[in-house]
Protein backbone atom coordinates (compact mmCIF):
# COMPACT_ATOMS: atom_id res chain seq x y z
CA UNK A 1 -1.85 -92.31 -120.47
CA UNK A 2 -4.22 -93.34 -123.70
CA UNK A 3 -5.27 -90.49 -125.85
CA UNK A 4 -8.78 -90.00 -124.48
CA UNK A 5 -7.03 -89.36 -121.10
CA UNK A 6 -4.52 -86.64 -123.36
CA UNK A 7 -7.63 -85.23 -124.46
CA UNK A 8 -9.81 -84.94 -121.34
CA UNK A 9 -6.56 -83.53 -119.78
CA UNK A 10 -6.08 -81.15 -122.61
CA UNK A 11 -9.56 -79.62 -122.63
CA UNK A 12 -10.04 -79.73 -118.83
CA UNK A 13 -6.64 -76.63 -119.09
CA UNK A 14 -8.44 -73.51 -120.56
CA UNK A 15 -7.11 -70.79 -119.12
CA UNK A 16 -7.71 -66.98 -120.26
CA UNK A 17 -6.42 -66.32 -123.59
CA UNK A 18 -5.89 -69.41 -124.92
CA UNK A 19 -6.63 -69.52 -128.20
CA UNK A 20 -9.57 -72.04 -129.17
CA UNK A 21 -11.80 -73.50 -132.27
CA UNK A 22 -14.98 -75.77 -131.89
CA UNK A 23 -14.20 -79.05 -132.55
CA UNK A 24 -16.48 -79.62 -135.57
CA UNK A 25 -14.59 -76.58 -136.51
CA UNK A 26 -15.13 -72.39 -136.52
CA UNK A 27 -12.71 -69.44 -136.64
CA UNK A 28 -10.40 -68.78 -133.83
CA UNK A 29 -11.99 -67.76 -130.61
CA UNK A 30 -9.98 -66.09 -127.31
CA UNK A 31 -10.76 -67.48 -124.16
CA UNK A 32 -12.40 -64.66 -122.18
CA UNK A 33 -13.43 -66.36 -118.58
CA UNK A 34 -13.73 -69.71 -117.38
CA UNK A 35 -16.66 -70.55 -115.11
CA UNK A 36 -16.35 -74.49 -114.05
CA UNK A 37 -17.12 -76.86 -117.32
CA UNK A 38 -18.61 -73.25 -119.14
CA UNK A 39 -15.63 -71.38 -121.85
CA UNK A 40 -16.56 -67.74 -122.54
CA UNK A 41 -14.79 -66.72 -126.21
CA UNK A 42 -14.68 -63.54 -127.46
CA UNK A 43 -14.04 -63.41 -131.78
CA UNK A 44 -14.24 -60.91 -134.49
CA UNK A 45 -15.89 -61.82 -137.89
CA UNK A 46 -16.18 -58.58 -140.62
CA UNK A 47 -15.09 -56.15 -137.73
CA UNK A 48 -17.83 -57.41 -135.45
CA UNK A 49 -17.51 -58.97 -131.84
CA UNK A 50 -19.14 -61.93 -131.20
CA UNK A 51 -19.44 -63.85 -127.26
CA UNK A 52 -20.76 -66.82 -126.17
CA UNK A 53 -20.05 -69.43 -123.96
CA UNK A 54 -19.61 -73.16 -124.61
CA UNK A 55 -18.94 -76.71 -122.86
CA UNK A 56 -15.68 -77.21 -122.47
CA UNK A 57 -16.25 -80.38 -124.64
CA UNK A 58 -17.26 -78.28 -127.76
CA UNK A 59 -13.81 -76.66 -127.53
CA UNK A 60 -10.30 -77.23 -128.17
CA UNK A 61 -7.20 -75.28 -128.74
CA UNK A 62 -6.05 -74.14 -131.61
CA UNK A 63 -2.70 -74.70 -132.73
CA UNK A 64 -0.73 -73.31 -135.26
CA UNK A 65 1.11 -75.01 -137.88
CA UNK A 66 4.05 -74.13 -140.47
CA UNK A 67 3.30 -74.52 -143.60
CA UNK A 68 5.95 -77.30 -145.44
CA UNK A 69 8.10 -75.45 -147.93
C-alpha cells in the first residue's frame, strides 16, 4: 500500500469523536456525526461553540505528539 492509499484509507475512518484539524491547519475539532463523504465538528474558541461540516478531504486527525526532552 503507497501512501496516498494510507491516506485515502485514513480519512475515509472518521468515526464520532475522533479528534480532527483541517489539513491546511485549524484548532482541534471533535467529530460530531458522519453523514457519507460530509464530517460534522463541534470546537470551542474563547468559550464559544462553533459547528460546521466539511469534506472528508479537508480533514484529518489529529495526533498528539510528546514533546523531546
Amino acid at each position: 500500500m503507497n501512501q496516498v492509499e494510507k491516506v485515502g484509507l485514513a480519512m475515509s475512518e472518521f468515526v464520532v469523536g475522533d479528534i480532527v484539524v483541517l489539513t491546511a491547519g485549524s484548532m482541534r475539532m471533535a467529530v460530531e456525526a458522519v453523514d457519507g463523504d460530509q464530517i460534522a465538528c463541534l470546537w470551542c474558541h474563547e468559550g464559544l461553540i462553533g459547528r460546521d461540516s466539511f469534506s472528508k478531504v479537508l480533514l484529518k486527525k489529529w495526533e498528539h505528539r510528546e514533546e523531546d526532552r
